[in-house]
N, C-alpha and C. Protein backbone atom coordinates (compact mmCIF):
# COMPACT_ATOMS: atom_id res chain seq x y z
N UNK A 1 32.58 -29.89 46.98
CA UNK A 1 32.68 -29.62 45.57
C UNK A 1 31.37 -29.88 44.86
N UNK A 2 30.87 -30.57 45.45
CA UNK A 2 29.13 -31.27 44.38
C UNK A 2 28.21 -30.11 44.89
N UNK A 3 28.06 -29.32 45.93
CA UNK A 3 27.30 -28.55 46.31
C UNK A 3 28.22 -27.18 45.11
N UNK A 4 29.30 -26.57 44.59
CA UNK A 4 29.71 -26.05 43.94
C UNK A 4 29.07 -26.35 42.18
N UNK A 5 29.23 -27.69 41.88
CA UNK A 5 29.16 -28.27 40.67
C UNK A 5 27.30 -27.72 40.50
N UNK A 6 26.76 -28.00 41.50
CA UNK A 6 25.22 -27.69 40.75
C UNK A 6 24.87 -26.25 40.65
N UNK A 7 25.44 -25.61 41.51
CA UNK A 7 25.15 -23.96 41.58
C UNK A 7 25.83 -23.92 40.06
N UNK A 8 27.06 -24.02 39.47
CA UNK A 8 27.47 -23.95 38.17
C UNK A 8 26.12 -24.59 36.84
N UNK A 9 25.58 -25.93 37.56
CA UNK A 9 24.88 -25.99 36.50
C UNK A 9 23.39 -25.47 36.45
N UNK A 10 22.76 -24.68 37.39
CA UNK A 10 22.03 -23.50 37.34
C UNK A 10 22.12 -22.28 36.78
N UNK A 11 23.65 -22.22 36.88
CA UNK A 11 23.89 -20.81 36.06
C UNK A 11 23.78 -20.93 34.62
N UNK A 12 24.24 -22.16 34.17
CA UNK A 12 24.24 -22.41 32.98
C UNK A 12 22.90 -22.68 32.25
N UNK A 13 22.06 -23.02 32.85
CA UNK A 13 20.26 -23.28 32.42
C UNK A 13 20.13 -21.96 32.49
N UNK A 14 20.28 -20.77 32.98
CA UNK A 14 19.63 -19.62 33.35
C UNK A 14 19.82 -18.95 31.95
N UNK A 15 21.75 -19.32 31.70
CA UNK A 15 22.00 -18.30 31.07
C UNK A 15 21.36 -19.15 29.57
N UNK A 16 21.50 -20.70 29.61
CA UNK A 16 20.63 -21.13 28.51
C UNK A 16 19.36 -20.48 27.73
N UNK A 17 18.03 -20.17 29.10
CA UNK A 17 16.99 -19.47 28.62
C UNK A 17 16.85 -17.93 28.91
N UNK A 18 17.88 -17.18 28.87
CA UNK A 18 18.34 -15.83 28.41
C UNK A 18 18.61 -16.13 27.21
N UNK A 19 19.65 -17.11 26.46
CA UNK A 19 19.77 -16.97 24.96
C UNK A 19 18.41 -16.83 24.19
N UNK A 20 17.70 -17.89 24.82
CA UNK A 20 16.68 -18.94 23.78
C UNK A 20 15.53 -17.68 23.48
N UNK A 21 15.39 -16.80 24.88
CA UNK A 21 14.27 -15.53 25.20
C UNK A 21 14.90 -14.52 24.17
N UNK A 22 16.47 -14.26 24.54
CA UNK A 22 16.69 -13.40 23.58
C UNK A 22 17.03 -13.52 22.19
N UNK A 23 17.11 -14.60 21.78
CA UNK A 23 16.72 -15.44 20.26
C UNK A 23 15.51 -15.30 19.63
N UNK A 24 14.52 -15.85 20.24
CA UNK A 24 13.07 -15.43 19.94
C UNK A 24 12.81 -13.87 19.61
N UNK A 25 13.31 -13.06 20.53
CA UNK A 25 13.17 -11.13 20.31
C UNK A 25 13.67 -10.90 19.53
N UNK A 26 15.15 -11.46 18.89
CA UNK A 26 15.71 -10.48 17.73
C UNK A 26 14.96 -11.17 16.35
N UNK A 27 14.34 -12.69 16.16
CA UNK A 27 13.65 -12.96 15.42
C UNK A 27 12.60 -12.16 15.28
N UNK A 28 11.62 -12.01 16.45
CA UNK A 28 10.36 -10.71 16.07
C UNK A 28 10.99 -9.45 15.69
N UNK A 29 11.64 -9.06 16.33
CA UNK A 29 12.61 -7.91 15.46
C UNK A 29 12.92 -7.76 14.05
N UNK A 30 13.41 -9.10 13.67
CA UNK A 30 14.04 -9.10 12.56
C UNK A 30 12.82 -9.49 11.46
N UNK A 31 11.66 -9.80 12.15
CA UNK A 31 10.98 -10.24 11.08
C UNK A 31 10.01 -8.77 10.97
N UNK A 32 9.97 -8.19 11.75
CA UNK A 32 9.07 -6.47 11.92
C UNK A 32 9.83 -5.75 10.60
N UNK A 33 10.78 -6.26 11.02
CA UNK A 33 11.49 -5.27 10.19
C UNK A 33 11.53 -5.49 8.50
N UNK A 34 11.35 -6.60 8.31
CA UNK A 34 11.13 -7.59 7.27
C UNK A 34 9.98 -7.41 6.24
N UNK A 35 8.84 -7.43 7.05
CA UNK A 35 7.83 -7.74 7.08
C UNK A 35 7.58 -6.40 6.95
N UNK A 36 7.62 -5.27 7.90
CA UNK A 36 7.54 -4.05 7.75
C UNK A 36 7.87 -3.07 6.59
N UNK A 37 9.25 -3.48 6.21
CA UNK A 37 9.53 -3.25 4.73
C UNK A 37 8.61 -3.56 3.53
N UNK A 38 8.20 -4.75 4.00
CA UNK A 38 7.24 -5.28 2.65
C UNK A 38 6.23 -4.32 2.41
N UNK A 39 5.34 -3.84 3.85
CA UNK A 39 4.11 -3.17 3.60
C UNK A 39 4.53 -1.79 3.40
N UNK A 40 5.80 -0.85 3.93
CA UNK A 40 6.03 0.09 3.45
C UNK A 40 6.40 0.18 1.63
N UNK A 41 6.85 -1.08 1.02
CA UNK A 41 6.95 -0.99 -0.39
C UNK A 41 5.57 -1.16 -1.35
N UNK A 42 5.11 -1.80 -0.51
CA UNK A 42 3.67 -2.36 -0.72
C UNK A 42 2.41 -0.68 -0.87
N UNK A 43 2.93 -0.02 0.21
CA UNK A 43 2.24 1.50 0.49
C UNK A 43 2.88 2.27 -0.77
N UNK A 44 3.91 2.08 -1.19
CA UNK A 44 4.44 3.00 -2.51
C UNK A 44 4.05 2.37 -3.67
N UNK A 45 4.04 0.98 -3.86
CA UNK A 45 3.18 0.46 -5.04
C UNK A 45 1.78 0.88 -5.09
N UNK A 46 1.10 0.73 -4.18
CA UNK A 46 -0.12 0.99 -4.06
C UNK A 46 -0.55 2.85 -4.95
N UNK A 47 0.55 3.76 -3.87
CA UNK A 47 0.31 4.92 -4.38
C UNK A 47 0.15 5.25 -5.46
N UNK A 48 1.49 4.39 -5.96
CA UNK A 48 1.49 4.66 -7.35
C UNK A 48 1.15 4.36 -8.52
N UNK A 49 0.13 3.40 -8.12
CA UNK A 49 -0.95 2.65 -9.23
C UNK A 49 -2.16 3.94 -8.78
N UNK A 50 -2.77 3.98 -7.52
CA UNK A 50 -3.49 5.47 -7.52
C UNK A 50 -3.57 6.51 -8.76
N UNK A 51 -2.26 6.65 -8.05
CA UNK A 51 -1.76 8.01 -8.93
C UNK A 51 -1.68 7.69 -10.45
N UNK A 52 -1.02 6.52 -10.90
CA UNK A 52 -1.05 6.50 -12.47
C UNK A 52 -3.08 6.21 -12.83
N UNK A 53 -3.47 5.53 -11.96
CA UNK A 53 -4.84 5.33 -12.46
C UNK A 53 -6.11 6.89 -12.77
N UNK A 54 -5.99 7.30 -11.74
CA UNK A 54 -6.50 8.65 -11.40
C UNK A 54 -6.12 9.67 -13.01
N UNK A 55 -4.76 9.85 -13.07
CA UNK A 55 -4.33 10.45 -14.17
C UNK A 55 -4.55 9.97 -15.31
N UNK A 56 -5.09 8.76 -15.60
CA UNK A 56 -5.42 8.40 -16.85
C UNK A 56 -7.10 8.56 -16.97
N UNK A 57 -7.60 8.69 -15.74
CA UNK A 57 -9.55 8.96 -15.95
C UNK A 57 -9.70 10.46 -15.71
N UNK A 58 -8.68 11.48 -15.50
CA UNK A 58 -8.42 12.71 -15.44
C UNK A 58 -8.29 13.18 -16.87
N UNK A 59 -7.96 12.35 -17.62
CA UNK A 59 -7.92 13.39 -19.27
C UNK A 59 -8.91 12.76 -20.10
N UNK A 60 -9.77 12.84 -19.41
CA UNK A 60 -11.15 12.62 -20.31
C UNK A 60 -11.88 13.66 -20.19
N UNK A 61 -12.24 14.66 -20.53
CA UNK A 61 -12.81 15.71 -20.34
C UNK A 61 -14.21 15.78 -21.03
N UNK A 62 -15.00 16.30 -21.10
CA UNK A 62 -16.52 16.48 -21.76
C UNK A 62 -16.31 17.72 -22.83
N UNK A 63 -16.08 16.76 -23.86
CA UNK A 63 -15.59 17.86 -24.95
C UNK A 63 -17.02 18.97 -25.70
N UNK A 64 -18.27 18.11 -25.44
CA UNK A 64 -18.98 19.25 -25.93
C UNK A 64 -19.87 19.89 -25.14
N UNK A 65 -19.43 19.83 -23.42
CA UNK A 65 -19.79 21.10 -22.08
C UNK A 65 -18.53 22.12 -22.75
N UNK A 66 -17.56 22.03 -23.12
CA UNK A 66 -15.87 22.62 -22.80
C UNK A 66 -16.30 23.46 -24.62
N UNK A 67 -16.44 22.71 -25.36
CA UNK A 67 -16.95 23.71 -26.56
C UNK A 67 -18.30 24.23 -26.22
N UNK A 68 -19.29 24.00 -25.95
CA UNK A 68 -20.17 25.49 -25.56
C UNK A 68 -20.22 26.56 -24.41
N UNK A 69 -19.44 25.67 -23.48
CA UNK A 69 -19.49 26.63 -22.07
C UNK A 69 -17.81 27.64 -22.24
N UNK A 70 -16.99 26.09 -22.45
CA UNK A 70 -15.52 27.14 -22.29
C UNK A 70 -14.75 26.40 -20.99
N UNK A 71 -16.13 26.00 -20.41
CA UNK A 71 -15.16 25.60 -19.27
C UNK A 71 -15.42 23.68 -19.26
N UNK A 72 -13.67 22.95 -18.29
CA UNK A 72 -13.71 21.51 -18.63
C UNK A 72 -14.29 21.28 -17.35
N UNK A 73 -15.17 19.96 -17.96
CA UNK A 73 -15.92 19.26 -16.65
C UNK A 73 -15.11 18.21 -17.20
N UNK A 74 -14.93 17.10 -16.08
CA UNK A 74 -14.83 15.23 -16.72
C UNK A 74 -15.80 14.71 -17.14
N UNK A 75 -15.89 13.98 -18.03
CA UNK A 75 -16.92 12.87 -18.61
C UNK A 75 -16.69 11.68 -18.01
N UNK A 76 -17.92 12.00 -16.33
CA UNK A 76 -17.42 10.62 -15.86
C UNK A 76 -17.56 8.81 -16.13
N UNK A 77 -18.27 9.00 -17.36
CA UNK A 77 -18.31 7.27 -17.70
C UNK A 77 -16.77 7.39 -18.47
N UNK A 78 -16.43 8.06 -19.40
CA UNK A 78 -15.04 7.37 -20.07
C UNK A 78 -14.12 7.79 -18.86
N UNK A 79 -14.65 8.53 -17.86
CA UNK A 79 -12.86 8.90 -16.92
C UNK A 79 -13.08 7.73 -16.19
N UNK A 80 -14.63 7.12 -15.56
CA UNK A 80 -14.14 6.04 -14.69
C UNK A 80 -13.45 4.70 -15.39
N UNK A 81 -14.32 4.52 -16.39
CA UNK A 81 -13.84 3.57 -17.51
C UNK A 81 -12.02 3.64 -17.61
N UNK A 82 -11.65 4.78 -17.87
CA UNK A 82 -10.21 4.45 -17.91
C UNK A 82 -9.15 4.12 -16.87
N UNK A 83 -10.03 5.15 -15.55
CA UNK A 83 -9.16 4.53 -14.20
C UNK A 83 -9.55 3.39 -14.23
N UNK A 84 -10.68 2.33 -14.45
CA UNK A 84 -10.75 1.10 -14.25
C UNK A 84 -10.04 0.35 -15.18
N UNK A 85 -9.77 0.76 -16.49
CA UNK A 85 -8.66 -0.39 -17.56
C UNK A 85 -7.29 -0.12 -16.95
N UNK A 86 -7.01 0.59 -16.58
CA UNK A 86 -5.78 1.40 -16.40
C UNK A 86 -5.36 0.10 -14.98
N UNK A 87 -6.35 -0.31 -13.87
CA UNK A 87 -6.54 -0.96 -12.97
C UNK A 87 -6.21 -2.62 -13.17
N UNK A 88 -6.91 -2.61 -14.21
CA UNK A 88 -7.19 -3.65 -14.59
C UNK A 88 -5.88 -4.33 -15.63
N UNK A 89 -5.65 -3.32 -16.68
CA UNK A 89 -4.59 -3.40 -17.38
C UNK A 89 -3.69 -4.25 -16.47
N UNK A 90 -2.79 -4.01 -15.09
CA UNK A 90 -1.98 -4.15 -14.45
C UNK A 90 -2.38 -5.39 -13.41
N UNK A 91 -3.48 -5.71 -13.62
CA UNK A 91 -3.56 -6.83 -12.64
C UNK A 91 -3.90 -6.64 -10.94
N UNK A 92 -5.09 -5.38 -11.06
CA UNK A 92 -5.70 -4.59 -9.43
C UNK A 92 -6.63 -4.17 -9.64
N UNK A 93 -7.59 -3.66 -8.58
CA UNK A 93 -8.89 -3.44 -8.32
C UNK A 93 -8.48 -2.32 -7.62
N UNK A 94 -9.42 -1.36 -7.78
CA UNK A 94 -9.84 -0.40 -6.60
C UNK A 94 -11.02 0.18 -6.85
N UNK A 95 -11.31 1.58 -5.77
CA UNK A 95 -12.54 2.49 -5.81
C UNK A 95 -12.34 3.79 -6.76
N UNK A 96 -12.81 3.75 -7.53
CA UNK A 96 -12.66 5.36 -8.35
C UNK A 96 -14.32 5.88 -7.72
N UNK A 97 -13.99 7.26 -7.77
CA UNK A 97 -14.62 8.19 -7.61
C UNK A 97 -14.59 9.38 -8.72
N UNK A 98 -15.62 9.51 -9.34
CA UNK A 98 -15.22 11.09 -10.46
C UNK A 98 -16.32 12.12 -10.11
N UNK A 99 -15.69 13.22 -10.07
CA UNK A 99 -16.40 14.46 -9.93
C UNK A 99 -16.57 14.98 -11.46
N UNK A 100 -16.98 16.48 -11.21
CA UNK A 100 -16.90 17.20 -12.50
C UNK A 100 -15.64 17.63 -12.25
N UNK A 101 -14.61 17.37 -11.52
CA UNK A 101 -13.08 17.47 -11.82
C UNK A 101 -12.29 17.28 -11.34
N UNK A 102 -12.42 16.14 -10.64
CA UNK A 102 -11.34 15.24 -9.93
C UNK A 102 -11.57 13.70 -10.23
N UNK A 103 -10.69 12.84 -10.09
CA UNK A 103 -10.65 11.52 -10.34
C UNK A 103 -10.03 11.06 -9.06
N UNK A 104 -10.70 10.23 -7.91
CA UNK A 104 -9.86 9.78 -6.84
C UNK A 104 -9.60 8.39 -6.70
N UNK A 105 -8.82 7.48 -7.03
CA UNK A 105 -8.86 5.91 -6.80
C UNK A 105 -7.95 5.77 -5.89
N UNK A 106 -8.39 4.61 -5.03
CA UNK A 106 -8.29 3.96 -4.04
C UNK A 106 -7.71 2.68 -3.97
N UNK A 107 -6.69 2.27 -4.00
CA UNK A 107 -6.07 0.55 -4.13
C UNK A 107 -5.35 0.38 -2.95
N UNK A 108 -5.88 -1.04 -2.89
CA UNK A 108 -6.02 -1.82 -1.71
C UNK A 108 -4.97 -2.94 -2.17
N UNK A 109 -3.42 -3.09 -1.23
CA UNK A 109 -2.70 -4.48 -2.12
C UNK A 109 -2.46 -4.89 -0.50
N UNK A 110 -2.67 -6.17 -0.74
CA UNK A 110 -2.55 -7.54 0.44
C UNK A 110 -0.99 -8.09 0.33
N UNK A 111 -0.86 -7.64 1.17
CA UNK A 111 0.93 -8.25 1.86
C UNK A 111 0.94 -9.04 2.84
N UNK A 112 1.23 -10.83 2.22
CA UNK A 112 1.36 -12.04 2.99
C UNK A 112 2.69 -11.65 4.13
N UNK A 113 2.92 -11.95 5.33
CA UNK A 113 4.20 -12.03 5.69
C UNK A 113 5.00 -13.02 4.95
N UNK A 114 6.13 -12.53 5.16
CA UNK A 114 6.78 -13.72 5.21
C UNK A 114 7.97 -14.45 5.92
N UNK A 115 7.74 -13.54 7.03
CA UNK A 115 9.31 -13.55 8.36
C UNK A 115 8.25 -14.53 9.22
N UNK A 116 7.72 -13.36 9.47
CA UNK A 116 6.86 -13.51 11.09
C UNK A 116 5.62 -14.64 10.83
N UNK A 117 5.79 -15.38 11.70
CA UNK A 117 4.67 -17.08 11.76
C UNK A 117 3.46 -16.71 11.33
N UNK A 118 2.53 -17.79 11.35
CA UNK A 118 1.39 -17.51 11.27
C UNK A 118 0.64 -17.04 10.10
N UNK A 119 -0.27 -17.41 9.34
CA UNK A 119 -1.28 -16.87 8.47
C UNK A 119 -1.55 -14.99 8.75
N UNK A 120 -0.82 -14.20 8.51
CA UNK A 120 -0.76 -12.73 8.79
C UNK A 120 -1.14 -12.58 7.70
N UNK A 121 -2.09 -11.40 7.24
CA UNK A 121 -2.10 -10.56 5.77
C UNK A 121 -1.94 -9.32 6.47
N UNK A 122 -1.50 -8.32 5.68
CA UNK A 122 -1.30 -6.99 5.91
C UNK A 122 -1.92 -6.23 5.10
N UNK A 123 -2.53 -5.37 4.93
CA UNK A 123 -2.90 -4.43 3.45
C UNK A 123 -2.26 -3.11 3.74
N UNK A 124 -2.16 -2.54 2.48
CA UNK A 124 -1.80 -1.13 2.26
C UNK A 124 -2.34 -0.10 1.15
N UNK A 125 -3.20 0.43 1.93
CA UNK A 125 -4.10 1.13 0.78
C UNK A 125 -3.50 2.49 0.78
N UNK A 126 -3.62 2.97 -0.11
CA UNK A 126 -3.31 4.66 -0.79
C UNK A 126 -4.25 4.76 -1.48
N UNK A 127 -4.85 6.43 -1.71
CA UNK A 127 -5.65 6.76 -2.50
C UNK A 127 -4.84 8.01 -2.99
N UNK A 128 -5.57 8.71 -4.53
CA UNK A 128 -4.77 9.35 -5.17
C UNK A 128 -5.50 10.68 -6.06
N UNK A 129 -5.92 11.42 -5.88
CA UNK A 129 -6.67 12.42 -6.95
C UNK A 129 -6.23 12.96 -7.88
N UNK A 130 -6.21 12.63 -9.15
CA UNK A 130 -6.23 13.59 -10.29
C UNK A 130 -7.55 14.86 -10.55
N UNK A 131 -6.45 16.16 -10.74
CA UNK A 131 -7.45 17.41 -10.82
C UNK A 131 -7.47 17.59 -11.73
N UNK A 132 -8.86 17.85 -12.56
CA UNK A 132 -8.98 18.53 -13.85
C UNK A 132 -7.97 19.92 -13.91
N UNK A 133 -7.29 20.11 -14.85
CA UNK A 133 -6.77 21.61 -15.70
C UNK A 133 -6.26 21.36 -16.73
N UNK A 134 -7.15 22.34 -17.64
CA UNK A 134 -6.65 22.72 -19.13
C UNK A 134 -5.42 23.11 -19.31
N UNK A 135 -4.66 23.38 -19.63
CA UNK A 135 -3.28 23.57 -20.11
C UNK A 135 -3.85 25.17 -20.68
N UNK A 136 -3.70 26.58 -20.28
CA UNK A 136 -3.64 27.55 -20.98
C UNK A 136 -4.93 28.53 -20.57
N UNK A 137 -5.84 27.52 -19.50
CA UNK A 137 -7.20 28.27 -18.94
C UNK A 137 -7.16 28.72 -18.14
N UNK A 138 -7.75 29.52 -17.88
CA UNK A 138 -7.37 30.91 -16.49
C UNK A 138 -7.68 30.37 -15.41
């Protein structure tokens, strides 16, 4: 019977560190998933500070190229100026870029974990272009 009794308590250590192994996996699992969520919400915030920033240094136009020529360029000191308050307004940084008719900003937001161990940062950058058009110009 004692040669029976220890084979039983082998099985039971085995199946012990099968739990403990498969405890640990659904935690990384569960924290991917966690954690993963964050930076996918993190990627739609981001966009969408882009996108609102871009569109606010997009309606600055160069009003006296557009009255002698006809046609709109951006005026890129007030368009960058506004994607940057617009940035700033909200409490973020990014890269604007202005053409004579596009506005492209770039934001960068840092996502701490908070499942998965360890000092992790994550970032999630989106960038976003606003195109110059007049309302009514060919």
């Amino acid at each position: 019977m004692t040669c029976h009794s220890h084979h039983g308590d082998r099985e039971r250590g085995a199946v012990s560190i099968f739990i403990a192994v498969l405890g640990v996996a659904f935690l990384i699992v569960a924290g991917l998933a966690v954690d993963g969520g964050r930076k996918l919400g993190a990627l739609s915030e981001a966009r969408d500070i882009a996108d609102n920033a871009a569109r606010a240094g997009a309606q600055h136009i160069d009003t006296d190229a557009y009255r002698s020529s006809g046609i709109a360029y951006l005026d890129p000191g007030p368009a960058n100026q506004a994607a940057g308050e617009y940035l700033a307004a909200i409490g973020h940084t990014g890269t604007i870029t202005v053409t004579d008719d596009t506005v492209t900003v770039t934001v960068q937001l840092r996502v701490d974990t908070q499942f998965l161990p360890g000092p992790w940062t994550v970032t999630a950058t989106e960038s976003a272009t606003a195109v110059l058009g007049v309302q009514g110009a060919p």
